[in-house]
N, C-alpha and C. Protein backbone atom coordinates (compact mmCIF):
# COMPACT_ATOMS: atom_id res chain seq x y z
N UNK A 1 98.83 145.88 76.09
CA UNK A 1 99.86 144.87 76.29
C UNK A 1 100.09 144.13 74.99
N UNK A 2 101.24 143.85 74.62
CA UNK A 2 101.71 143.45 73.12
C UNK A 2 101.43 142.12 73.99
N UNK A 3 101.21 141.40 72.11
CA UNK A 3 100.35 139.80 72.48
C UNK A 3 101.59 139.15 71.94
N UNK A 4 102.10 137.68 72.67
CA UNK A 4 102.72 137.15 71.53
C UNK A 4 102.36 135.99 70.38
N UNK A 5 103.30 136.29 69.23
CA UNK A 5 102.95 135.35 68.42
C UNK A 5 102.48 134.13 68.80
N UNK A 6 102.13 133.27 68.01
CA UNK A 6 101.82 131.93 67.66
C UNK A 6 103.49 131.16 67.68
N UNK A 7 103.91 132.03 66.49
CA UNK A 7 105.89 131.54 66.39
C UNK A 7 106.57 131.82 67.63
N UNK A 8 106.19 132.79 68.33
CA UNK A 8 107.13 132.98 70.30
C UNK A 8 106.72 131.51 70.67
N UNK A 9 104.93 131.79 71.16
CA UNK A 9 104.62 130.46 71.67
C UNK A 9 105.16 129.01 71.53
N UNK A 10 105.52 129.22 70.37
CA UNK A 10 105.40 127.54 69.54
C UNK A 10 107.19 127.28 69.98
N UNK A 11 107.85 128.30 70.15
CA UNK A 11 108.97 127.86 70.41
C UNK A 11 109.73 127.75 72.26
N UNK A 12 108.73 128.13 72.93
CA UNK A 12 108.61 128.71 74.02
C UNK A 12 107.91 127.20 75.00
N UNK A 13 109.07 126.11 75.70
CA UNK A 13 108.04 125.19 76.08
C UNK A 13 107.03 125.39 77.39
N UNK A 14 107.20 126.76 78.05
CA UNK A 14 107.12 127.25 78.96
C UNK A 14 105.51 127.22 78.77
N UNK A 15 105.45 128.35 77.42
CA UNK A 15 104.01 129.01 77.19
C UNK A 15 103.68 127.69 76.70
N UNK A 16 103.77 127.13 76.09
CA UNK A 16 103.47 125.95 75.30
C UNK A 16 102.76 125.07 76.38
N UNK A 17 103.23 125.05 77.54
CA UNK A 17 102.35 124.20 78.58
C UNK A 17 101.31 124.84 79.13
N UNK A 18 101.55 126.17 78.97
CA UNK A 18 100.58 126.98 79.91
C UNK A 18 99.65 127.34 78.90
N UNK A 19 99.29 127.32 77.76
CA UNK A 19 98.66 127.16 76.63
C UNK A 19 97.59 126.62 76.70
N UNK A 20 98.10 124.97 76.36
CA UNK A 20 97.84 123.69 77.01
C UNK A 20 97.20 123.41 77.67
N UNK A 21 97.47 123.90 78.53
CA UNK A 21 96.31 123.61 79.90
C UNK A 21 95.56 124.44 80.07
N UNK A 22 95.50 125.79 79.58
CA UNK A 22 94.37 126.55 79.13
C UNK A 22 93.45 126.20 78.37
N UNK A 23 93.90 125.70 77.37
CA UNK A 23 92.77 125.16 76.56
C UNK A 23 91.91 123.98 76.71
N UNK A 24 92.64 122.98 77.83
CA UNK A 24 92.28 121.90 78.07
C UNK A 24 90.76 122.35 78.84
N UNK A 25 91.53 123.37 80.26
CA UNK A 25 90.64 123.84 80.83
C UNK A 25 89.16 124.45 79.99
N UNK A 26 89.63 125.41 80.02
CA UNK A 26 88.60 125.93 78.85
C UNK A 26 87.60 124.96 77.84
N UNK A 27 87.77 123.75 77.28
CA UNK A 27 86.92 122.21 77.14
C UNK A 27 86.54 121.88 77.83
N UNK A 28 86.97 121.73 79.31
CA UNK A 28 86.37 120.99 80.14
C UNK A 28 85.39 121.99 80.81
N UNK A 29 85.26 122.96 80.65
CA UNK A 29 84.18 123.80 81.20
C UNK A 29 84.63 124.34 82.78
N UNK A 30 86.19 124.66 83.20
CA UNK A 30 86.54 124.34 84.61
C UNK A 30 87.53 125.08 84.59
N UNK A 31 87.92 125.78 85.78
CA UNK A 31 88.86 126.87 85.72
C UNK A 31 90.26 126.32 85.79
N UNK A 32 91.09 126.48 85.89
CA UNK A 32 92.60 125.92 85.77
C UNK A 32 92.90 126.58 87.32
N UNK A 33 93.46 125.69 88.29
CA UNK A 33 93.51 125.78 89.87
C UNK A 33 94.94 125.43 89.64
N UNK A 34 95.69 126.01 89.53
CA UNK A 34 97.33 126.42 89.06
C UNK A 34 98.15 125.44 90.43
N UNK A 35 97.30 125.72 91.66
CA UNK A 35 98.19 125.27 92.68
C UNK A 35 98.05 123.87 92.97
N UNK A 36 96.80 123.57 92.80
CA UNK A 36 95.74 121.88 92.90
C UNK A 36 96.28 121.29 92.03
N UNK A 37 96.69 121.69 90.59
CA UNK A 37 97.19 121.05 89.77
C UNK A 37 98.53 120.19 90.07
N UNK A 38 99.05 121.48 90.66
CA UNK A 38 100.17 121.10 90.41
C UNK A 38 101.20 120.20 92.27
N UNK A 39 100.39 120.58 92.70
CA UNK A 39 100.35 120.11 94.40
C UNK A 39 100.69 118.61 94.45
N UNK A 40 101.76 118.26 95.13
CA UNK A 40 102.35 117.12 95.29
C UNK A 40 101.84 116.43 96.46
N UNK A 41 100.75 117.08 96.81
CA UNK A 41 100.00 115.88 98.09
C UNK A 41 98.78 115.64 97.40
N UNK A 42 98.16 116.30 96.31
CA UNK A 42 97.17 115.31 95.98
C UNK A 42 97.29 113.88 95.32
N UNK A 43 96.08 113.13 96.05
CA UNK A 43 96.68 111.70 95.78
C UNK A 43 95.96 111.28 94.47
N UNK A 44 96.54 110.79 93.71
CA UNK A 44 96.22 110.84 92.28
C UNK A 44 96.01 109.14 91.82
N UNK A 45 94.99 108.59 90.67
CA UNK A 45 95.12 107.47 90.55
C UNK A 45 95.99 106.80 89.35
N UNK A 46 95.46 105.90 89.14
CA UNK A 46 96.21 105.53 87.99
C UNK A 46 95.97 106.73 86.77
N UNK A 47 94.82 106.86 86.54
CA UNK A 47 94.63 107.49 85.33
C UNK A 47 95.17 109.00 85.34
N UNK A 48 95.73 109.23 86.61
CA UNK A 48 96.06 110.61 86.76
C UNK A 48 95.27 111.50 87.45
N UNK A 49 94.35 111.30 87.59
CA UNK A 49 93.42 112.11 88.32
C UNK A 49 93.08 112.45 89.70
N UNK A 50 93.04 113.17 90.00
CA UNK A 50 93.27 113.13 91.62
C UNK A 50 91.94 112.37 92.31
N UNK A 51 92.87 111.34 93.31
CA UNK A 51 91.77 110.60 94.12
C UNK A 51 91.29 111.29 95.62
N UNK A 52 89.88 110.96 95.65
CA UNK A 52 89.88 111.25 96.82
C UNK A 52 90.56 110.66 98.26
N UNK A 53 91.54 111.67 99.11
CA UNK A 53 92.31 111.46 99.78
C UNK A 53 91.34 111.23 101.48
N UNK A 54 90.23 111.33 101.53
CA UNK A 54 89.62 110.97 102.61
C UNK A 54 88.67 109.65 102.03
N UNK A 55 88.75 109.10 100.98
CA UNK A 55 88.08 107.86 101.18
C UNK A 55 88.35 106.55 101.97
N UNK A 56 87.41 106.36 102.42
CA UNK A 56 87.64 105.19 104.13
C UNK A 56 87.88 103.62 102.93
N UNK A 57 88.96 102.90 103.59
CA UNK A 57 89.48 102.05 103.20
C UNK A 57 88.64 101.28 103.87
N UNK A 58 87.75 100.05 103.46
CA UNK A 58 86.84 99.11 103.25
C UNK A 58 87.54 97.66 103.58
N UNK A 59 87.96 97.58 105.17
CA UNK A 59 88.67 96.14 105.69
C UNK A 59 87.94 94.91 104.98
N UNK A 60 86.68 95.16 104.92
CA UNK A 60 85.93 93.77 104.62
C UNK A 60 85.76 93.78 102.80
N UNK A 61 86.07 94.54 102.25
CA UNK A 61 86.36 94.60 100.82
C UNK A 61 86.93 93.78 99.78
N UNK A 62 88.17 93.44 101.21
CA UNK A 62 89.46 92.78 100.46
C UNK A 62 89.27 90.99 100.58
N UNK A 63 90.35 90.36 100.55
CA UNK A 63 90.08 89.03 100.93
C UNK A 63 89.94 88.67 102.32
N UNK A 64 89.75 87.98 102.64
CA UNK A 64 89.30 87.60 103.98
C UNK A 64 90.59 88.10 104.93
N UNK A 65 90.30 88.91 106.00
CA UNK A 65 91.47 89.39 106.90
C UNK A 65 92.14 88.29 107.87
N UNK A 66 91.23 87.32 107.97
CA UNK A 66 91.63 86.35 109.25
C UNK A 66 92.15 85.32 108.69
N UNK A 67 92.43 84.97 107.31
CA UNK A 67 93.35 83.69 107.03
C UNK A 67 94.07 83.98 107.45
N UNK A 68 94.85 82.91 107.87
CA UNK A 68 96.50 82.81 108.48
C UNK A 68 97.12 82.90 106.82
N UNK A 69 98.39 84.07 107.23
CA UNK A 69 99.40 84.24 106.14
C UNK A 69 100.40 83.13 105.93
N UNK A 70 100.43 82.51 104.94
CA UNK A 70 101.35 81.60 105.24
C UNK A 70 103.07 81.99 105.90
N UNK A 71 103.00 82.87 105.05
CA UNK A 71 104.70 83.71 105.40
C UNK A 71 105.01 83.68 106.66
N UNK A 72 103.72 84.24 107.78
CA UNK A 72 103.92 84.72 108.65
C UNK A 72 104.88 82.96 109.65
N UNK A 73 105.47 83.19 110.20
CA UNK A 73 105.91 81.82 110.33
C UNK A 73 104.98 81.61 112.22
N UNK A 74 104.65 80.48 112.01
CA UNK A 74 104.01 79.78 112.82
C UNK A 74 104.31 79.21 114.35
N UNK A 75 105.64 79.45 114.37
CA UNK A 75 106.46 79.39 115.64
C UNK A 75 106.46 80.87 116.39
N UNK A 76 106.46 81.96 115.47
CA UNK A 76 106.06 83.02 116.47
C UNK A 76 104.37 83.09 116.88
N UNK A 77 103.71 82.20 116.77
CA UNK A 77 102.36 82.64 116.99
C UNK A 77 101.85 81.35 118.02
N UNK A 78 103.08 80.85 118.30
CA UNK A 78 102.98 79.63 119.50
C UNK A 78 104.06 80.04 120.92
N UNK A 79 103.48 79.53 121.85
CA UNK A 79 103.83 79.86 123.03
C UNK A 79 105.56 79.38 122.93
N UNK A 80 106.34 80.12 123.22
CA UNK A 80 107.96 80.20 123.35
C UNK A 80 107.77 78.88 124.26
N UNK A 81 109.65 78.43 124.53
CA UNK A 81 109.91 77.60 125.55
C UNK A 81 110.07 78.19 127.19
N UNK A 82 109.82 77.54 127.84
CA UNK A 82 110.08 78.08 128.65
C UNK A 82 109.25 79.22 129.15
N UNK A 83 108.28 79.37 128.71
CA UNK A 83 107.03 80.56 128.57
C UNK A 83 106.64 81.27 129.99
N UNK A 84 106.78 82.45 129.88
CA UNK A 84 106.33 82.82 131.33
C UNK A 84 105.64 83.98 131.35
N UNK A 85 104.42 84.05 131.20
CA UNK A 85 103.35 85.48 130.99
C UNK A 85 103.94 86.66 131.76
N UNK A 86 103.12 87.83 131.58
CA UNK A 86 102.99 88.64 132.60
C UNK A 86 101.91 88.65 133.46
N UNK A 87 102.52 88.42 135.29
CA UNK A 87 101.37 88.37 136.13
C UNK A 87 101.28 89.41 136.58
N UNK A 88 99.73 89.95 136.70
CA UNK A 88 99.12 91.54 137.37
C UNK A 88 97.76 91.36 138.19
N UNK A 89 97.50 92.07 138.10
CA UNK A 89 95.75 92.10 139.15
C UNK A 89 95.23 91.72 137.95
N UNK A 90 94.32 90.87 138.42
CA UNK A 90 93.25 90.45 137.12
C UNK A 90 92.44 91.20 136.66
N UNK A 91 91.47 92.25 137.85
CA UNK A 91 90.67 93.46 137.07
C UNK A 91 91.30 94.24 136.14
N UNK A 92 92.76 94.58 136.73
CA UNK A 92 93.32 95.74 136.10
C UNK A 92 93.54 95.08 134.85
N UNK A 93 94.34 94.20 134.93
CA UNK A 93 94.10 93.47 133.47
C UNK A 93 93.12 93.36 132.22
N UNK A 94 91.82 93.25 133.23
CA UNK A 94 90.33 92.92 132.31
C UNK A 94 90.41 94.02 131.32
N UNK A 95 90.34 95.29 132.57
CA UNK A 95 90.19 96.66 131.84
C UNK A 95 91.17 97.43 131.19
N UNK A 96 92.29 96.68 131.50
CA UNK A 96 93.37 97.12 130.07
C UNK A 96 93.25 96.79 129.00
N UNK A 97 93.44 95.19 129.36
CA UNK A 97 92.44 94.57 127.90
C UNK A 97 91.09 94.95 127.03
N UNK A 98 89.98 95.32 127.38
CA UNK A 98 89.32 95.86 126.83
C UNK A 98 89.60 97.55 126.53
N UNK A 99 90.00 97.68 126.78
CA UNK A 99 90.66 99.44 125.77
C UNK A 99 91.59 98.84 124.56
N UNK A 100 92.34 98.28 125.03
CA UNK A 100 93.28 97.49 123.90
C UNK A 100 92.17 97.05 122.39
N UNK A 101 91.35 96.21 123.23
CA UNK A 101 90.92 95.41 122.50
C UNK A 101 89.54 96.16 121.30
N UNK A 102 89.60 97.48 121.67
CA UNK A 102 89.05 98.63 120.94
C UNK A 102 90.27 99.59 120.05
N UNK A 103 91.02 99.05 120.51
CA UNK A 103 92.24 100.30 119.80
C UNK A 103 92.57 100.06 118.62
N UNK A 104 92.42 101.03 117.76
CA UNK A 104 92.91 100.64 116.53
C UNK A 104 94.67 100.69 115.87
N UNK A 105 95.17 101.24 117.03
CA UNK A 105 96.82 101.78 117.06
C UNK A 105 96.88 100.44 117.48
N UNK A 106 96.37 99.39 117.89
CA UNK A 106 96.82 97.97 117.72
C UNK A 106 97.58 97.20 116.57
N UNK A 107 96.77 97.98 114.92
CA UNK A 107 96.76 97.42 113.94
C UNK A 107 98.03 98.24 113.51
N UNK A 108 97.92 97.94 112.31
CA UNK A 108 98.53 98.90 110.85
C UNK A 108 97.47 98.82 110.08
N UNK A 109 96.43 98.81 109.92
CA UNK A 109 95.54 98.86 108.76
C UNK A 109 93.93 99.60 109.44
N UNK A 110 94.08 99.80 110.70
CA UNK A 110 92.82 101.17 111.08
C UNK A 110 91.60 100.13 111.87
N UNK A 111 91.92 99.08 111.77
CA UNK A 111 91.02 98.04 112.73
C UNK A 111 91.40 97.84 113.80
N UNK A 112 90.48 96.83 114.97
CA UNK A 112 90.67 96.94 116.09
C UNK A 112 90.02 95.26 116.43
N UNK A 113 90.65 94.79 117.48
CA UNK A 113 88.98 93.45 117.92
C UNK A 113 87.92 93.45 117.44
N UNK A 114 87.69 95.09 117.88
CA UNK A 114 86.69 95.19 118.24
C UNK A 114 85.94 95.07 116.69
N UNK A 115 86.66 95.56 116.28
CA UNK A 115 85.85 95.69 114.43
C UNK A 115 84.93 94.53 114.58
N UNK A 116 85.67 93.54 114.18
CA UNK A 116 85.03 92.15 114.10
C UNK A 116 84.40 91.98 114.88
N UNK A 117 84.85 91.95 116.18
CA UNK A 117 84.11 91.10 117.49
C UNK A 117 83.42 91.86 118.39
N UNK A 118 82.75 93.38 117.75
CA UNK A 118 81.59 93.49 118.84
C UNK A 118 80.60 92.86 118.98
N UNK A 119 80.00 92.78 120.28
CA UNK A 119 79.16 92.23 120.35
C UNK A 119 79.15 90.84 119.95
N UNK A 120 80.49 90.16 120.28
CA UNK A 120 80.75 88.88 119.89
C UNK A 120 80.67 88.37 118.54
N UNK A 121 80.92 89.10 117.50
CA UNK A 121 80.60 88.79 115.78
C UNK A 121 81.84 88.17 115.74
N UNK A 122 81.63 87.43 114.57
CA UNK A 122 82.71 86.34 113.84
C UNK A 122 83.34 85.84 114.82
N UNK A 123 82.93 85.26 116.44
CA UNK A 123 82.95 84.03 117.45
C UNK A 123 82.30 82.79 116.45
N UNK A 124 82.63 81.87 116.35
CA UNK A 124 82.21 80.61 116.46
C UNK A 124 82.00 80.09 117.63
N UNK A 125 81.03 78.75 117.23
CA UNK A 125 80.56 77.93 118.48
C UNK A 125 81.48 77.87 119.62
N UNK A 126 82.83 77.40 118.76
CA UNK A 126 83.86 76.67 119.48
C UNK A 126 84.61 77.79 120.21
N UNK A 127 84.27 78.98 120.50
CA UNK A 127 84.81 80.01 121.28
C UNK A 127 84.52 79.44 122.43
N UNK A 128 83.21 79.06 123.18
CA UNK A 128 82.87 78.33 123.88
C UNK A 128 83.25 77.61 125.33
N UNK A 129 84.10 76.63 124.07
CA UNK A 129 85.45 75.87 124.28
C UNK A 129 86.53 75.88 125.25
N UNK A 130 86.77 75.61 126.39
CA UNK A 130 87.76 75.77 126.64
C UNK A 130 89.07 75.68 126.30
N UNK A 131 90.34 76.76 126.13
CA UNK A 131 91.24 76.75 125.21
C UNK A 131 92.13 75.69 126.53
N UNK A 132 93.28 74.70 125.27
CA UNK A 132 93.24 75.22 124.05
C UNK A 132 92.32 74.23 123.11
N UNK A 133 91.85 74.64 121.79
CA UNK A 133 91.06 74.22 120.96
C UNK A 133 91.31 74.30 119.47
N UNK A 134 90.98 73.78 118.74
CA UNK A 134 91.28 73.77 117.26
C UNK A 134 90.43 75.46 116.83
N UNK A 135 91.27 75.95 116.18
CA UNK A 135 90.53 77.15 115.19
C UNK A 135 91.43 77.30 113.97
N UNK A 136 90.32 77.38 113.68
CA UNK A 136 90.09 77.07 111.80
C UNK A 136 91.82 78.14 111.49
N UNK A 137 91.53 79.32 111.92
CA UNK A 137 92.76 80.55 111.42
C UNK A 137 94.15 79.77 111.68
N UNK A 138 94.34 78.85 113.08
CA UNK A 138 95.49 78.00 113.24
C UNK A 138 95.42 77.05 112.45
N UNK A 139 95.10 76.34 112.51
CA UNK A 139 94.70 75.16 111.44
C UNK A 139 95.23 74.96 110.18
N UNK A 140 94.71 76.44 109.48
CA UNK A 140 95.20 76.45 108.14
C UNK A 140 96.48 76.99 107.93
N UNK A 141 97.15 77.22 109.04
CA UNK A 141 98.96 77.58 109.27
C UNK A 141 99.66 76.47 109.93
N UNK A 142 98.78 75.46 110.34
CA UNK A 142 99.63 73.54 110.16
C UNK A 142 99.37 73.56 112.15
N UNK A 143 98.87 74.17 112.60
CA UNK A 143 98.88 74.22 113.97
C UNK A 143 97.19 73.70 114.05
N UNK A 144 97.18 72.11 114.94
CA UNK A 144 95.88 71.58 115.22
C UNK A 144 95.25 72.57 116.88
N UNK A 145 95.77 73.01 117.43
CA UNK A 145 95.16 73.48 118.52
C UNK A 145 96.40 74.64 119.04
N UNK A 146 95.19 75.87 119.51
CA UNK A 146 95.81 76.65 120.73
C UNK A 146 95.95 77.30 121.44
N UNK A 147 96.27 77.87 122.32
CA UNK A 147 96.18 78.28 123.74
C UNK A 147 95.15 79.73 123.55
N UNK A 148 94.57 80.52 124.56
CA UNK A 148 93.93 81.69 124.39
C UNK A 148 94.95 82.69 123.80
N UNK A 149 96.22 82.73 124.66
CA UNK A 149 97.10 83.88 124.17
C UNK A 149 97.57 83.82 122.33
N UNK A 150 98.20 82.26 122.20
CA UNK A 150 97.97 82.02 121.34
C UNK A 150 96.94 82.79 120.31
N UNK A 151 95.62 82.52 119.99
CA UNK A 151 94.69 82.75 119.68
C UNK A 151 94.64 84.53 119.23
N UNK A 152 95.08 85.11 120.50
CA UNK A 152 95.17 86.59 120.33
C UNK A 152 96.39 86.58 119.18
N UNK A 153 97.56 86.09 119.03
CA UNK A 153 98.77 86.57 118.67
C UNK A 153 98.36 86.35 117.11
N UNK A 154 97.31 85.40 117.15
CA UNK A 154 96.84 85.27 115.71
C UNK A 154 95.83 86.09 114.92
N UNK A 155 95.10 86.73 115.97
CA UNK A 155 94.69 88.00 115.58
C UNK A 155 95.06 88.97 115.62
N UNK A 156 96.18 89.04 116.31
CA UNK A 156 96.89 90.13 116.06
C UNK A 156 97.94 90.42 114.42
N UNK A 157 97.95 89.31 114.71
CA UNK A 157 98.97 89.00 113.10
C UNK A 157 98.25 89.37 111.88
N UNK A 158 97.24 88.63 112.08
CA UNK A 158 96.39 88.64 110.54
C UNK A 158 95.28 89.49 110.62
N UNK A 159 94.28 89.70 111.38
CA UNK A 159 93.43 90.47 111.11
C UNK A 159 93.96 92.17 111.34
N UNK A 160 95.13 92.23 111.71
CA UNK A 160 95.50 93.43 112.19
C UNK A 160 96.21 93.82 112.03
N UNK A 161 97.05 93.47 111.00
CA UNK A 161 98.11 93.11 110.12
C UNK A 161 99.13 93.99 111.03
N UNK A 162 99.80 93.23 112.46
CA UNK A 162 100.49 93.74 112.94
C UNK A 162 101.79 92.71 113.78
N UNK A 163 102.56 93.39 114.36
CA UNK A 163 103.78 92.12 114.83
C UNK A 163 103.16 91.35 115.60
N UNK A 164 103.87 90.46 116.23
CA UNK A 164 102.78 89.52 117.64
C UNK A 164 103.41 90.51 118.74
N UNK A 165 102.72 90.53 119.47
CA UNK A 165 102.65 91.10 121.10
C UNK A 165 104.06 90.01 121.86
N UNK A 166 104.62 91.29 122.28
CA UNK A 166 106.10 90.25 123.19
C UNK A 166 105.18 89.43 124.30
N UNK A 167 105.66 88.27 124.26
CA UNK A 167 104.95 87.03 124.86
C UNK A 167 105.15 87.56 126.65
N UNK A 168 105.94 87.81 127.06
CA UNK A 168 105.89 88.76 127.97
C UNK A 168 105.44 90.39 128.82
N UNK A 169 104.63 90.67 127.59
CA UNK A 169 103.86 91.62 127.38
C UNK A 169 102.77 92.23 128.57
N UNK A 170 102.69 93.27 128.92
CA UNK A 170 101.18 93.66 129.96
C UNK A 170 100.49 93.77 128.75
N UNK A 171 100.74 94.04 127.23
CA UNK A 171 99.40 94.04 126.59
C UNK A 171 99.14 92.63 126.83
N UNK A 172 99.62 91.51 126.14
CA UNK A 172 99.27 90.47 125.67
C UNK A 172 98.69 89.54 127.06
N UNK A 173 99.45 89.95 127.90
CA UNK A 173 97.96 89.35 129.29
C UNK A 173 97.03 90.07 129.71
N UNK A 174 96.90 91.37 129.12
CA UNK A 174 95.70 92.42 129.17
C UNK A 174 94.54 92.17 128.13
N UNK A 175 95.12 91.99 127.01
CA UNK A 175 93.97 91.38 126.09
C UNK A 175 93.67 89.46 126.60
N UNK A 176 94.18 89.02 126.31
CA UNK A 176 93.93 87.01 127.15
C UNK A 176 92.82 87.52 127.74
N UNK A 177 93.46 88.18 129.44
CA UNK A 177 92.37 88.30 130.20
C UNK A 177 91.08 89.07 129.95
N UNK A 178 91.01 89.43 129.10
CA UNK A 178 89.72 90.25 128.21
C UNK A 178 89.42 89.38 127.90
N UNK A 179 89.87 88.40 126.93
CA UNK A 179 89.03 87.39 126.18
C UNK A 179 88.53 86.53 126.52
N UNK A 180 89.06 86.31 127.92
CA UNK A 180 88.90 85.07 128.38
C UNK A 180 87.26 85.72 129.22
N UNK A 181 87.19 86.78 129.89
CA UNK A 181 86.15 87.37 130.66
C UNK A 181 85.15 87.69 129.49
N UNK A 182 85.58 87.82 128.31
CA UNK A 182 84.57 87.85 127.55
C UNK A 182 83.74 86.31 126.93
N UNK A 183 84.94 85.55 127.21
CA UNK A 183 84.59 84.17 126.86
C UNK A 183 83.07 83.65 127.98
N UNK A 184 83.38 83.99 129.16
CA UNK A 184 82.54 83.46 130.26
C UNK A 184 80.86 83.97 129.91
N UNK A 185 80.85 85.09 129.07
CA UNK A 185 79.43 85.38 129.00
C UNK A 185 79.17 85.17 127.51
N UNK A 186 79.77 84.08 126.71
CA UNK A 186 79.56 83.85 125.40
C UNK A 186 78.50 82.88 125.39
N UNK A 187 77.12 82.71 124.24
CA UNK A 187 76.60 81.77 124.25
C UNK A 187 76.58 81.22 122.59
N UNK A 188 76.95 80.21 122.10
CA UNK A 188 77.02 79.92 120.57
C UNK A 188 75.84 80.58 119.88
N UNK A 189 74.59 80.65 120.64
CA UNK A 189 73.31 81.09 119.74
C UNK A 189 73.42 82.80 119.45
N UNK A 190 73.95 83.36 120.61
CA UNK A 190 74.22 84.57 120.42
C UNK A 190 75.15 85.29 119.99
N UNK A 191 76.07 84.13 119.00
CA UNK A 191 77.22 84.92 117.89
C UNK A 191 76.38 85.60 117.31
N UNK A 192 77.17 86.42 116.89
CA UNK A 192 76.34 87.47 115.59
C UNK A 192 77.25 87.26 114.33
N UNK A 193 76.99 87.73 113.30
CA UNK A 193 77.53 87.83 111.95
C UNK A 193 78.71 88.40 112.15
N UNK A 194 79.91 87.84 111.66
CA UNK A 194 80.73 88.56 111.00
C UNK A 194 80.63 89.86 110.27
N UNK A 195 80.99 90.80 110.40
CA UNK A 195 81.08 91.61 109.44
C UNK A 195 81.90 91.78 108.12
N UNK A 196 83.07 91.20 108.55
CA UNK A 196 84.12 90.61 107.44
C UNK A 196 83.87 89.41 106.93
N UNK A 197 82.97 88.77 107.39
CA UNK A 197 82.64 87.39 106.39
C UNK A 197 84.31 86.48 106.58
N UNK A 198 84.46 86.86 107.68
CA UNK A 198 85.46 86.01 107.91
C UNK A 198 85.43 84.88 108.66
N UNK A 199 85.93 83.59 107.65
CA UNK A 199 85.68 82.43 107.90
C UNK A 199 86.84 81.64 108.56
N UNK A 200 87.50 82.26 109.87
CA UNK A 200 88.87 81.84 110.34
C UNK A 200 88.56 80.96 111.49
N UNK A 201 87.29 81.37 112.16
CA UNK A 201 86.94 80.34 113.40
C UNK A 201 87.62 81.54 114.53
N UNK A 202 86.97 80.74 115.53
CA UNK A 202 87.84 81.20 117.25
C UNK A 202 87.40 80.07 118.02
């Protein structure tokens, strides 16, 4: 097979890349994967390099998930006028609510309640409390106290970085009534740790 010049090559931007990356290869001690290279789903970082595309995104990594956003505006995360829940069987409720309250298709960001709050983690004392009550996550969005549903719509917002639940909702009286049945067997000594080190209150 006739070889070509150095002068074909050099004018040739074709070979000139494929050269290139031969030789690169060839330094790096690593075969040249023609298709990997060049594959428009690998996810690549800044530096160019391909990132790993199954690394688990680290909720508690970032800044605290449960501050209240300021943006988020504060009138959707309070009970409408005129407010009128959805009424159902209360069991059926309980146990809708708790599937919910495990689901991570709740979020946009791969969390769930449950992340935080198994086994009652990142509850404060004041969970306790009968709502409604001051928590810290309302608080710091200009709201001194509020209701249980309330409460959810604010975790739903911020830790779950998702819309609020239509105030009329079978979710949003499916989770309440979860929380609230989970409320009844809460004891302040038996919070557990946060896992997110999130300092929002409930």
């Amino acid at each position: 097979m006739k070889m070509k010049s150095a002068k074909t090559i050099s004018r040739n931007p074709v070979a000139r890349a494929v050269v290139s990356a031969g030789l690169m290869a060839a330094a790096l001690g690593s075969p040249l994967p023609a298709a990997a290279a060049c594959s428009p789903c690998a996810a690549r970082s800044r530096s160019g390099r391909v990132a790993n595309p199954c690394a688990a995104k680290n909720p508690c990594a970032t800044k605290n998930p449960c501050t209240a956003r300021a943006p988020c505006a504060a009138r959707a995360l309070t009970r409408p006028a005129n407010y009128q829940p959805y009424v159902g069987d209360k069991a059926e409720l309980i146990k809708a609510g708790e599937a919910l309250f495990k689901d991570t298709r709740l979020s946009t960001n791969g969390m769930s309640c449950n992340t935080c709050h198994q086994n009652y983690g990142a509850f404060q004392a004041s969970f306790a409390e009968p709502y409604p009550h001051a928590v810290r996550m309302a608080t710091s969005a200009g709201i001194s106290q509020v209701h249980l549903d309330e409460f959810v719509q604010f975790c739903v917002v911020n830790p779950l970085a998702a819309k609020p639940l239509p105030w009329d909702s079978r979710e949003l009286a499916a989770l309440t009534a979860y929380v609230a049945d989970l409320q009844k067997g809460f004891k302040p000594q038996a919070a557990k740790a946060n896992p997110c080190a999130a300092k929002g209150g409930y």
